[in-house]
N, C-alpha and C. Protein backbone atom coordinates (compact mmCIF):
# COMPACT_ATOMS: atom_id res chain seq x y z
N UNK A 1 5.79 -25.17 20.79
CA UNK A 1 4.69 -26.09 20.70
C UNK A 1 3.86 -25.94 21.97
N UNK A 2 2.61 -25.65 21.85
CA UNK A 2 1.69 -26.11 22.94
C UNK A 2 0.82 -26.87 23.50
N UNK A 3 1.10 -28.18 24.39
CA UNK A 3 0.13 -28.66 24.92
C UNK A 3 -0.71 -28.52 25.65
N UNK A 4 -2.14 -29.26 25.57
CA UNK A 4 -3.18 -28.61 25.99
C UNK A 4 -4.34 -29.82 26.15
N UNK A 5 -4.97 -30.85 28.05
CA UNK A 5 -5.46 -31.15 27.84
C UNK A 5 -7.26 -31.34 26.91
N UNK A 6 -6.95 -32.65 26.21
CA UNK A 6 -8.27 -32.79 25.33
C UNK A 6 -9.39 -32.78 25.49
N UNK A 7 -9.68 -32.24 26.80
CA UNK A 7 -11.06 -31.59 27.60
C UNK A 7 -10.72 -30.53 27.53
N UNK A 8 -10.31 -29.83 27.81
CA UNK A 8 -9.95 -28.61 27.90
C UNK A 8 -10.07 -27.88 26.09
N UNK A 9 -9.84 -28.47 25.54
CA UNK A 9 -10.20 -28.30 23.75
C UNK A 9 -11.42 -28.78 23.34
N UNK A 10 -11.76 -29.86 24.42
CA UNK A 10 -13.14 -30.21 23.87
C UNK A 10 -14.37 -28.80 24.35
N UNK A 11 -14.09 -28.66 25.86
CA UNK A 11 -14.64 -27.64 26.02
C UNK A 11 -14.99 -26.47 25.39
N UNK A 12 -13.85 -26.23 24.49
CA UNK A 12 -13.86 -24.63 23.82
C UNK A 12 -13.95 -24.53 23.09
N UNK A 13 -13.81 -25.37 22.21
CA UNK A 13 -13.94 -26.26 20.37
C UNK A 13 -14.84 -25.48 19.72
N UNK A 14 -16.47 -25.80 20.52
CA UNK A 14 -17.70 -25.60 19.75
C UNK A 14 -17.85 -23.85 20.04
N UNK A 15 -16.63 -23.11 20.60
CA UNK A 15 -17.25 -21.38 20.70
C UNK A 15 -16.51 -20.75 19.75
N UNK A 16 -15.34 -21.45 18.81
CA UNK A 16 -14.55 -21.20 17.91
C UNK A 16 -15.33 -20.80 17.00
N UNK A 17 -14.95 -19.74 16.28
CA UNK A 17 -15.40 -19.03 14.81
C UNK A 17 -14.74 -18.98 13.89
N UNK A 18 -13.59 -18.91 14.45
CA UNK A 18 -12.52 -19.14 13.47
C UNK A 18 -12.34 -20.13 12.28
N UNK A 19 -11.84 -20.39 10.98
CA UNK A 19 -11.77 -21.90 10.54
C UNK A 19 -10.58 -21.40 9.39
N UNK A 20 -10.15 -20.26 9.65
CA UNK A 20 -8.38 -20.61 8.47
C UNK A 20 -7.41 -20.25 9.71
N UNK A 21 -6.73 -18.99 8.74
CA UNK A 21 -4.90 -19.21 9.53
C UNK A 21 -5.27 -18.55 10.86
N UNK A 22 -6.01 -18.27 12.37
CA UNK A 22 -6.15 -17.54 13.28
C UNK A 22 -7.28 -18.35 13.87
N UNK A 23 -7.53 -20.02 13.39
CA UNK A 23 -7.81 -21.01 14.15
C UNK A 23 -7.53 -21.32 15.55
N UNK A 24 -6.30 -21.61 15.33
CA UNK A 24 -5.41 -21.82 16.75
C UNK A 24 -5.37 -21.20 17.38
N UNK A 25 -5.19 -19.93 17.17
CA UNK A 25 -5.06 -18.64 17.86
C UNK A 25 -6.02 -18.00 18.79
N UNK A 26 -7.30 -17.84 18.04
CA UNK A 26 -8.65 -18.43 18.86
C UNK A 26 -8.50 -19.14 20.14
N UNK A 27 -8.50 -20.44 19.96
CA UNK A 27 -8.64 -21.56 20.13
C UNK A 27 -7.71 -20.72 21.99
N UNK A 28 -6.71 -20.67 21.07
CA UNK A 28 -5.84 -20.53 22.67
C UNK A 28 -5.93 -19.44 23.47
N UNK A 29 -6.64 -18.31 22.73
CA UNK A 29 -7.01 -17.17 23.30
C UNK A 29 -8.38 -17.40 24.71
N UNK A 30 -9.36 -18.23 24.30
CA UNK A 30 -9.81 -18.64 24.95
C UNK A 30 -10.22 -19.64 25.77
N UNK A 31 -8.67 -20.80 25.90
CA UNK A 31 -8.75 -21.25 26.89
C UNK A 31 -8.26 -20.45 28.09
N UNK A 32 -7.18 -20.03 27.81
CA UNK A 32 -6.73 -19.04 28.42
C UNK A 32 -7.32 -17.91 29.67
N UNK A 33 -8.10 -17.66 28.41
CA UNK A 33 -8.82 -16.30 29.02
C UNK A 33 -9.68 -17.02 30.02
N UNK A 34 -9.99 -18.28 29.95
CA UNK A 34 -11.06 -18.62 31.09
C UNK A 34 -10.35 -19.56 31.73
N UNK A 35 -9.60 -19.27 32.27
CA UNK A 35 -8.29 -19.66 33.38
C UNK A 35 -7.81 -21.35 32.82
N UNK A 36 -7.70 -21.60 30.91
CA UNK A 36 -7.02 -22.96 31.10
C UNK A 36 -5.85 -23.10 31.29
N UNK A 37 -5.10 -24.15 31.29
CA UNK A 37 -3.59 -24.78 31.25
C UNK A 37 -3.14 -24.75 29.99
N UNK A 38 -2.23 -23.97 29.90
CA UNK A 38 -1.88 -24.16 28.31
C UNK A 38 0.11 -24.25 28.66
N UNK A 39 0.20 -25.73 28.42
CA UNK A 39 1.67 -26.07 28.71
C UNK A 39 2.72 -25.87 27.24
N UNK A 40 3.82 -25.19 27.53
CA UNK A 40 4.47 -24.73 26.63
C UNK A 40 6.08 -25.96 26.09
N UNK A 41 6.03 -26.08 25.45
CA UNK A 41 7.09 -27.40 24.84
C UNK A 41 8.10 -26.56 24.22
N UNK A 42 9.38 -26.79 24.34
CA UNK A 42 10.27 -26.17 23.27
C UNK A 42 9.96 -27.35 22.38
N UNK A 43 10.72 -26.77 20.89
CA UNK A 43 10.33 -27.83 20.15
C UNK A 43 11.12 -26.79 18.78
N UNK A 44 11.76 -27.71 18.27
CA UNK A 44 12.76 -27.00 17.42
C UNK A 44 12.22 -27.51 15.64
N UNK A 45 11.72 -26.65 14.75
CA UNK A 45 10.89 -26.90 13.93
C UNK A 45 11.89 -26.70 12.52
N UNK A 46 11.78 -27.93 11.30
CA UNK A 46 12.84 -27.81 10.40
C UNK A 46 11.53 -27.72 9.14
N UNK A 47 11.20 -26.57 8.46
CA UNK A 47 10.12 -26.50 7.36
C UNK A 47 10.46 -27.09 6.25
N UNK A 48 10.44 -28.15 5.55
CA UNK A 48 10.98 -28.81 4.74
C UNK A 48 9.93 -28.70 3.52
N UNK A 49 8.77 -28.09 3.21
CA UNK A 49 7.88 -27.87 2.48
C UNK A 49 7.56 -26.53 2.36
N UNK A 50 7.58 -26.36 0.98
CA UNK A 50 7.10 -24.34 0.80
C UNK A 50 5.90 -24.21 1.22
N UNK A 51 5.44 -22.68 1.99
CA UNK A 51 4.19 -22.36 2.34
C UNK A 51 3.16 -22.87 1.42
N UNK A 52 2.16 -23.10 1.94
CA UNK A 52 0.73 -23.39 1.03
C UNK A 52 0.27 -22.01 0.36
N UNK A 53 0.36 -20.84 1.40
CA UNK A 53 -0.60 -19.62 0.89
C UNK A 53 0.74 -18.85 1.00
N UNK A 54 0.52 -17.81 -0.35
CA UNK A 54 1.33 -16.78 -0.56
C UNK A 54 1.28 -15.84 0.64
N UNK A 55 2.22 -15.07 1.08
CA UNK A 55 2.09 -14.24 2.17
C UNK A 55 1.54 -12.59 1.77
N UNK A 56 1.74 -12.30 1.02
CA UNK A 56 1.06 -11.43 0.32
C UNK A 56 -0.64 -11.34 0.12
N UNK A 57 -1.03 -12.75 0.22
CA UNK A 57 -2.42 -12.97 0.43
C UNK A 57 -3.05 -12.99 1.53
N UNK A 58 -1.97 -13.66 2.68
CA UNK A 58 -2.18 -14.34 3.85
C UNK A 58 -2.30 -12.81 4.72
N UNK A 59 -1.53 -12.28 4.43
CA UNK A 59 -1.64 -11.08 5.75
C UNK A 59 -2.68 -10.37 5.49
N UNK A 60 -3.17 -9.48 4.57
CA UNK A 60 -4.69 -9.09 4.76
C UNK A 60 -5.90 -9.88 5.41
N UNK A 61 -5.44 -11.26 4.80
CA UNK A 61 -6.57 -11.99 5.41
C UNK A 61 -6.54 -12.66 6.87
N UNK A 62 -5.34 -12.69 7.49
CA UNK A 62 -4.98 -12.27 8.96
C UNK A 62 -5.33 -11.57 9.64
N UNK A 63 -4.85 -10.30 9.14
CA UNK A 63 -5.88 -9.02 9.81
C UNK A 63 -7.06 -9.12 9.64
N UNK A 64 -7.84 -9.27 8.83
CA UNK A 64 -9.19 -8.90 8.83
C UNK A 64 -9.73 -10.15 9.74
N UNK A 65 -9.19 -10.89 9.66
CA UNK A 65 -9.41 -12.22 10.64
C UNK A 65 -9.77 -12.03 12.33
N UNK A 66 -8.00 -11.12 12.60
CA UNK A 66 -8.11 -10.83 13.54
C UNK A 66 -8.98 -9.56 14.31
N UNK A 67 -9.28 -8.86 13.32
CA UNK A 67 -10.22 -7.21 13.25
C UNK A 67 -11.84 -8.66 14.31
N UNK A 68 -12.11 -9.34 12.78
CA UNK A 68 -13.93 -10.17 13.25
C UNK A 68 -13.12 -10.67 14.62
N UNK A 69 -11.89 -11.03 15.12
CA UNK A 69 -12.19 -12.07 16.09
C UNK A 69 -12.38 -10.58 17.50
N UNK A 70 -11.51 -9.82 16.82
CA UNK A 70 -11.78 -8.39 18.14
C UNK A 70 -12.90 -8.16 18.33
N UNK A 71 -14.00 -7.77 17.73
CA UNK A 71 -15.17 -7.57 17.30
C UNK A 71 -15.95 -8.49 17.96
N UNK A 72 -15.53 -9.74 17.76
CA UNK A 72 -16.66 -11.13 18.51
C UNK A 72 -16.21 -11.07 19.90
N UNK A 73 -14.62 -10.82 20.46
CA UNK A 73 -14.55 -11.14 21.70
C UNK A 73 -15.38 -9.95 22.60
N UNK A 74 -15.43 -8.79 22.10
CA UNK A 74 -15.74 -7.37 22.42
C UNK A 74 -17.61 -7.66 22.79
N UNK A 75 -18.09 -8.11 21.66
CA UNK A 75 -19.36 -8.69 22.47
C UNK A 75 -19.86 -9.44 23.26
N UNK A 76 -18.88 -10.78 23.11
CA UNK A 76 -18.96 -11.58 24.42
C UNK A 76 -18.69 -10.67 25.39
N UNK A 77 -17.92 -9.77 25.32
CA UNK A 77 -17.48 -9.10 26.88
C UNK A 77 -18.65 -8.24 27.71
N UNK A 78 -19.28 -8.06 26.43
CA UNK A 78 -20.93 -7.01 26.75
C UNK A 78 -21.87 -7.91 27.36
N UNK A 79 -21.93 -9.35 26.65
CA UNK A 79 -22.87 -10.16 27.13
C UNK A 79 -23.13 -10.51 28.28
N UNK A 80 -21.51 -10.22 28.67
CA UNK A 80 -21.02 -11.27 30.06
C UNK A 80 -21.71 -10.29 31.33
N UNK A 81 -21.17 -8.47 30.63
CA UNK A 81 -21.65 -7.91 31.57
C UNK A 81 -22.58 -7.80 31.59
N UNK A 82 -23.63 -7.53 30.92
CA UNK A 82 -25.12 -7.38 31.28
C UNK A 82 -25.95 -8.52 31.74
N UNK A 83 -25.10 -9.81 32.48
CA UNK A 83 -25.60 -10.65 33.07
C UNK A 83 -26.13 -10.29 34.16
């Protein structure tokens, strides 16, 4: 589990592109990357409900998820430099 002050999410919220399964992932990639606190919890998890999305569906659409988010961070990185 990760905690993570709610400034620190408020801050980064609105640069998110993300909005299915590689939400979070986002999310934490770039607090991160711009030096946040991201506090780590053990936390022992019991799934008592079957997945929502078939996994067979879910992983293509993971990857390709993660392909646009490479792609978006890769230009921010251009932007930053040609400041």
């Amino acid at each position: 589990m990760k905690a993570i002050k709610k400034t620190e999410i408020e801050k980064f919220l609105p640069q998110v592109v993300s909005t299915q399964d590689i939400f979070d992932t986002e999310l934490l990639i770039r607090i991160e990357k711009n030096g946040g606190k991201i506090k780590e919890i053990p936390a022992k998890v019991n799934e008592i409900r079957p997945s929502v999305s078939l996994i067979y569906k879910r992983i293509p659409r993971t990857i390709k998820s993660l392909i646009k988010l490479r792609i978006i961070f890769y230009k921010e990185s251009l932007k930053t430099k040609n400041l």
